[in-house]
N, C-alpha and C. Protein backbone atom coordinates (compact mmCIF):
# COMPACT_ATOMS: atom_id res chain seq x y z
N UNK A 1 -7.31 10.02 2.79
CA UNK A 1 -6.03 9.81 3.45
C UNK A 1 -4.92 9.84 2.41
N UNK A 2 -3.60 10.15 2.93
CA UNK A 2 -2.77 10.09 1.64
C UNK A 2 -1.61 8.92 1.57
N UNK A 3 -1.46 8.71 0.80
CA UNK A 3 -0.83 6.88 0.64
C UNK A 3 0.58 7.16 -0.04
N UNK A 4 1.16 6.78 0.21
CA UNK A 4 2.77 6.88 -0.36
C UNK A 4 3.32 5.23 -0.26
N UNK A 5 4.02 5.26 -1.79
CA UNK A 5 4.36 3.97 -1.99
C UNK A 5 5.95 3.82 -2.24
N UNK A 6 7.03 3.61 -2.20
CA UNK A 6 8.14 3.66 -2.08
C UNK A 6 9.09 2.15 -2.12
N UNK A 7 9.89 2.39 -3.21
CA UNK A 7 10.84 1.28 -3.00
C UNK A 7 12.59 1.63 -2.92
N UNK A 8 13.30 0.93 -2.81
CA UNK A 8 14.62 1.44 -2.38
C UNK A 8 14.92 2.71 -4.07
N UNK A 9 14.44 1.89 -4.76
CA UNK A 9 15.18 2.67 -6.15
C UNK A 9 14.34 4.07 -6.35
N UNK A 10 12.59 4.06 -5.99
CA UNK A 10 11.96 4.88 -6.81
C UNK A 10 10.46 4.99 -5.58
N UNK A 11 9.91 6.23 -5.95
CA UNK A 11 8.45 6.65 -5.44
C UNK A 11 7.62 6.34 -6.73
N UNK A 12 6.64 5.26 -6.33
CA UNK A 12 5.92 4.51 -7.27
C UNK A 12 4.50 5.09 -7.15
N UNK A 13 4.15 5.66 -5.88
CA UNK A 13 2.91 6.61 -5.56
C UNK A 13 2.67 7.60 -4.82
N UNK A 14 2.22 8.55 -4.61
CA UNK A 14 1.60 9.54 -3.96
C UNK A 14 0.49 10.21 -4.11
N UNK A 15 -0.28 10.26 -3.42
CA UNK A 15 -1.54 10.60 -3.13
C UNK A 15 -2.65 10.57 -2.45
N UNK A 16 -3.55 11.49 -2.33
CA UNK A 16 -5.29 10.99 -1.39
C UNK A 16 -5.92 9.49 -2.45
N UNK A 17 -6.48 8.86 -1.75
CA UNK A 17 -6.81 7.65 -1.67
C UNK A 17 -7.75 7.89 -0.81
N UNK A 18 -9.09 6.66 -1.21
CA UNK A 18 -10.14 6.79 -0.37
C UNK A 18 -10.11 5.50 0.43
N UNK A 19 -9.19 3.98 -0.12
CA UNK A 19 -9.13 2.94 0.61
C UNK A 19 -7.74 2.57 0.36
N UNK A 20 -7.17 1.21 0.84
CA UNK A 20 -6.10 0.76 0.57
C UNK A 20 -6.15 -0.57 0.56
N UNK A 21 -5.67 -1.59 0.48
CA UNK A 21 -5.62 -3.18 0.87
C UNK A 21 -4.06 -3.21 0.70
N UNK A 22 -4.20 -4.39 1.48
CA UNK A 22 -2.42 -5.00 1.77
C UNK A 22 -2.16 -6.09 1.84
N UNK A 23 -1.43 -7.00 1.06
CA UNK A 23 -1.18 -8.35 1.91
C UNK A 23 -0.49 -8.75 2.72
N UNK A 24 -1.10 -8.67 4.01
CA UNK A 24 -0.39 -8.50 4.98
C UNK A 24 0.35 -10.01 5.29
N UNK A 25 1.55 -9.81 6.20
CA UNK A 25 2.05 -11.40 6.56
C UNK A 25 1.18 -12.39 6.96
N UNK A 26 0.11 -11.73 8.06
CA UNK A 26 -1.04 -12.78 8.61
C UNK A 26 -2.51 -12.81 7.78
N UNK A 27 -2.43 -12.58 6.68
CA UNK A 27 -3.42 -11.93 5.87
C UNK A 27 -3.90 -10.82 5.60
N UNK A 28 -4.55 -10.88 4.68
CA UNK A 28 -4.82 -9.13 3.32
C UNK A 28 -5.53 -8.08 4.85
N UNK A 29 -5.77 -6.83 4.66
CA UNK A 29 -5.83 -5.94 5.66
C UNK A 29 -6.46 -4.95 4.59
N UNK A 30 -7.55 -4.15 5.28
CA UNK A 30 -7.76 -2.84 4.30
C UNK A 30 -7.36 -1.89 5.14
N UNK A 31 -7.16 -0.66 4.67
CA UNK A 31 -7.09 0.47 5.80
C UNK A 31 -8.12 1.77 4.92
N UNK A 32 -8.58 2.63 5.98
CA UNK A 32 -9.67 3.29 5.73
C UNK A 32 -9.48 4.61 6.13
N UNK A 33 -9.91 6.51 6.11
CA UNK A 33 -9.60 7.09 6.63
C UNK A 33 -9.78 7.26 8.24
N UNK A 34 -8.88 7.51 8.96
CA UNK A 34 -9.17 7.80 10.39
C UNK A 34 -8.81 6.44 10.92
N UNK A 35 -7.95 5.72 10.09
CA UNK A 35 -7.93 4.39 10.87
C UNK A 35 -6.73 4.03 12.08
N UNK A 36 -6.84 3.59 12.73
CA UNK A 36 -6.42 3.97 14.06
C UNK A 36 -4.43 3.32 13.89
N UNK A 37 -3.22 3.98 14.56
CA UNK A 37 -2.02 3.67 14.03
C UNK A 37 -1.68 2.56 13.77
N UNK A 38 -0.42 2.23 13.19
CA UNK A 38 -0.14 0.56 12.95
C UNK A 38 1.13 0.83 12.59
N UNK A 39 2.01 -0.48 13.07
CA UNK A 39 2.92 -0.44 11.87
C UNK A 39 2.74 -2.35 11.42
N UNK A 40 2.82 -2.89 10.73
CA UNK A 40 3.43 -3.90 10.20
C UNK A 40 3.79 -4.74 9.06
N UNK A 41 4.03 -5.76 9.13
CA UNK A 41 4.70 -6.24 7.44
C UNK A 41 3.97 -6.95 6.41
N UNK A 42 3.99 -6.82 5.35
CA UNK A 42 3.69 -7.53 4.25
C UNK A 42 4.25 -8.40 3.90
N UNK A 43 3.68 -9.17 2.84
CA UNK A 43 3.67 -10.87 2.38
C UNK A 43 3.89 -10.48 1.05
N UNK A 44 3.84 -11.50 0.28
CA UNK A 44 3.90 -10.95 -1.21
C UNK A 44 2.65 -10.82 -1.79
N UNK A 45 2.09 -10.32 -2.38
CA UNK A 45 0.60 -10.05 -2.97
C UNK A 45 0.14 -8.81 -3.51
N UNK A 46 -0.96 -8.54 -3.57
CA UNK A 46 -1.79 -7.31 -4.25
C UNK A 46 -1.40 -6.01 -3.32
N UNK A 47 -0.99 -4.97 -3.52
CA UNK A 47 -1.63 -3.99 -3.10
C UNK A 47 -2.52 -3.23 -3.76
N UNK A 48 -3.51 -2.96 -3.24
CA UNK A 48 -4.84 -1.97 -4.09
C UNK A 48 -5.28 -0.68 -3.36
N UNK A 49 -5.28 -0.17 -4.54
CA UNK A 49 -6.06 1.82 -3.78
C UNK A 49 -6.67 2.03 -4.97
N UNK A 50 -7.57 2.75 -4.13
CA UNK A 50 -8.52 3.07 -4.72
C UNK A 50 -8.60 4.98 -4.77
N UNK A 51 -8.47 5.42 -5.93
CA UNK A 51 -8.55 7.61 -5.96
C UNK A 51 -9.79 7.45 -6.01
N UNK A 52 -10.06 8.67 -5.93
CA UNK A 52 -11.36 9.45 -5.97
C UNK A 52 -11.69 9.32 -7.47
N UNK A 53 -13.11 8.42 -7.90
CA UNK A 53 -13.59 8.83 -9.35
C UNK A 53 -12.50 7.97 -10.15
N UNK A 54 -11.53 6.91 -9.73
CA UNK A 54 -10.75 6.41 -10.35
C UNK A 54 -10.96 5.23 -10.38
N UNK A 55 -10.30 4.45 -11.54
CA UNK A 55 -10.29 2.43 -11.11
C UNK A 55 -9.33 2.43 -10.45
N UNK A 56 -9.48 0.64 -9.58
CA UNK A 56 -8.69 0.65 -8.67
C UNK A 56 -7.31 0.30 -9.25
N UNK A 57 -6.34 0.93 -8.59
CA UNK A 57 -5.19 0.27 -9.31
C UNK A 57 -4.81 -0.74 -8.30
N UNK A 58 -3.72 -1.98 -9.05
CA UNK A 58 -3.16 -3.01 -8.31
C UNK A 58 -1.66 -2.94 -8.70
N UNK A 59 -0.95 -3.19 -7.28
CA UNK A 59 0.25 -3.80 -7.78
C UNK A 59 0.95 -4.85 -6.61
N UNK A 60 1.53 -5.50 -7.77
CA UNK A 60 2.17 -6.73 -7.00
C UNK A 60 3.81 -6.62 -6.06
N UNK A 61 3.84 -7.07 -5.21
CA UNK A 61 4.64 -6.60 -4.33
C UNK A 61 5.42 -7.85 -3.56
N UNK A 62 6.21 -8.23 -3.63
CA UNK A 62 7.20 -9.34 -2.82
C UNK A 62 7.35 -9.08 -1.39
N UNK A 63 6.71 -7.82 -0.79
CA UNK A 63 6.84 -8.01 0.86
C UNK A 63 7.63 -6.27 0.88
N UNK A 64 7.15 -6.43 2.51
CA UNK A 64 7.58 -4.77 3.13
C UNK A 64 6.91 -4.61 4.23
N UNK A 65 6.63 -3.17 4.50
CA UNK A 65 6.11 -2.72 5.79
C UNK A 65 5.48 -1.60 5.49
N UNK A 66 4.13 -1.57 6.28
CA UNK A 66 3.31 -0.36 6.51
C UNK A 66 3.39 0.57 7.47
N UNK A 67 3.25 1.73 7.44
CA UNK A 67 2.94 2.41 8.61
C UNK A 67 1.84 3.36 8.69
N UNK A 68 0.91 3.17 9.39
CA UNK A 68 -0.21 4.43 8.87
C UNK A 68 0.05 5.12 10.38
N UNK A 69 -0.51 6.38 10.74
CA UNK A 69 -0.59 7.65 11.54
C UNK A 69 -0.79 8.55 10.97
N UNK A 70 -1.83 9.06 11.70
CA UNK A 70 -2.56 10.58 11.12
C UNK A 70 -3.01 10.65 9.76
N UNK A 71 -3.75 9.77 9.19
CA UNK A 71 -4.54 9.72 8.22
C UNK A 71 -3.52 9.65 6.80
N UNK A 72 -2.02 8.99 7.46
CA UNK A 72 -0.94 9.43 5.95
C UNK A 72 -0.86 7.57 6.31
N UNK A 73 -0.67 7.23 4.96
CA UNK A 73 0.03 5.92 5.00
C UNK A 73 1.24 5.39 4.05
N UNK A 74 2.37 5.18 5.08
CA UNK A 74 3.41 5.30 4.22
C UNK A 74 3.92 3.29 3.82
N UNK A 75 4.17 3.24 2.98
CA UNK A 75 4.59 1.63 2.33
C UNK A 75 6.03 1.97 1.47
N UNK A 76 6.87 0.47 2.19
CA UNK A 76 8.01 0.73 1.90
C UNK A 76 7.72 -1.13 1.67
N UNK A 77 8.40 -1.02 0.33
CA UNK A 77 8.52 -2.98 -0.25
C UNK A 77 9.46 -2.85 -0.63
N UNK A 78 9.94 -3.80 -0.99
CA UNK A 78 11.17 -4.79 -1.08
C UNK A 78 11.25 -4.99 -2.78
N UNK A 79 10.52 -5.30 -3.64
CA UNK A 79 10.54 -5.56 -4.89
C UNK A 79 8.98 -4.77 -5.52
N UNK A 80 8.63 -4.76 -6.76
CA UNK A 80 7.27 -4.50 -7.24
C UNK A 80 7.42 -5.65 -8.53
N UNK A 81 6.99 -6.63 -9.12
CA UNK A 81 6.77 -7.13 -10.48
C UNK A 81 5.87 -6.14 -10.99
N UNK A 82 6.29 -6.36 -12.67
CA UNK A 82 5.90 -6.01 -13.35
C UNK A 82 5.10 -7.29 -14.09
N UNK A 83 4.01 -6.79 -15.14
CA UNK A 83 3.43 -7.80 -15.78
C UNK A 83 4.17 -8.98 -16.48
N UNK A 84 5.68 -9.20 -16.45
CA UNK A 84 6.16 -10.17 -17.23
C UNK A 84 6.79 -10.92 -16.50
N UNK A 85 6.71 -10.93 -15.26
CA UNK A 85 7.86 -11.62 -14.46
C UNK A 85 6.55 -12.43 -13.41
């Protein structure tokens, strides 16, 4: 599936991805290919994906919204920390 990560300033990702996780407002959520539509919001926490043949990457996120349809999943947050903050 392909995952797009986005914040007001900058595109932080793009790409096929074989999983995703989210922290969602009501708790963490994975999404998978073929997974059926959605839209809703995030909490502050991990997001994780996983590429093909890759480690997983993580990043930390202060909150936003998901939307998956048709095997694309698009994420729009509000802030990203970096390791010092």
């Amino acid at each position: 599936m392909f995952l797009e990560i986005v914040t007001p300033d900058e595109k932080v990702f793009e790409g096929e991805v074989l999983s995703a996780s989210f922290p969602g407002s009501d708790g963490s959520f994975q999404i998978l290919n073929n997974h059926a539509p959605m839209v809703t919001t995030l909490g502050k926490g991990d997001i994780r994906y996983q590429e093909e043949k890759k480690d997983e990457i993580h990043i930390l996120v202060e909150g936003g919204v998901v939307e998956v349809l048709n095997n694309k999943v698009n994420v729009l947050v509000e802030k990203i920390f970096d390791d010092n903050e």
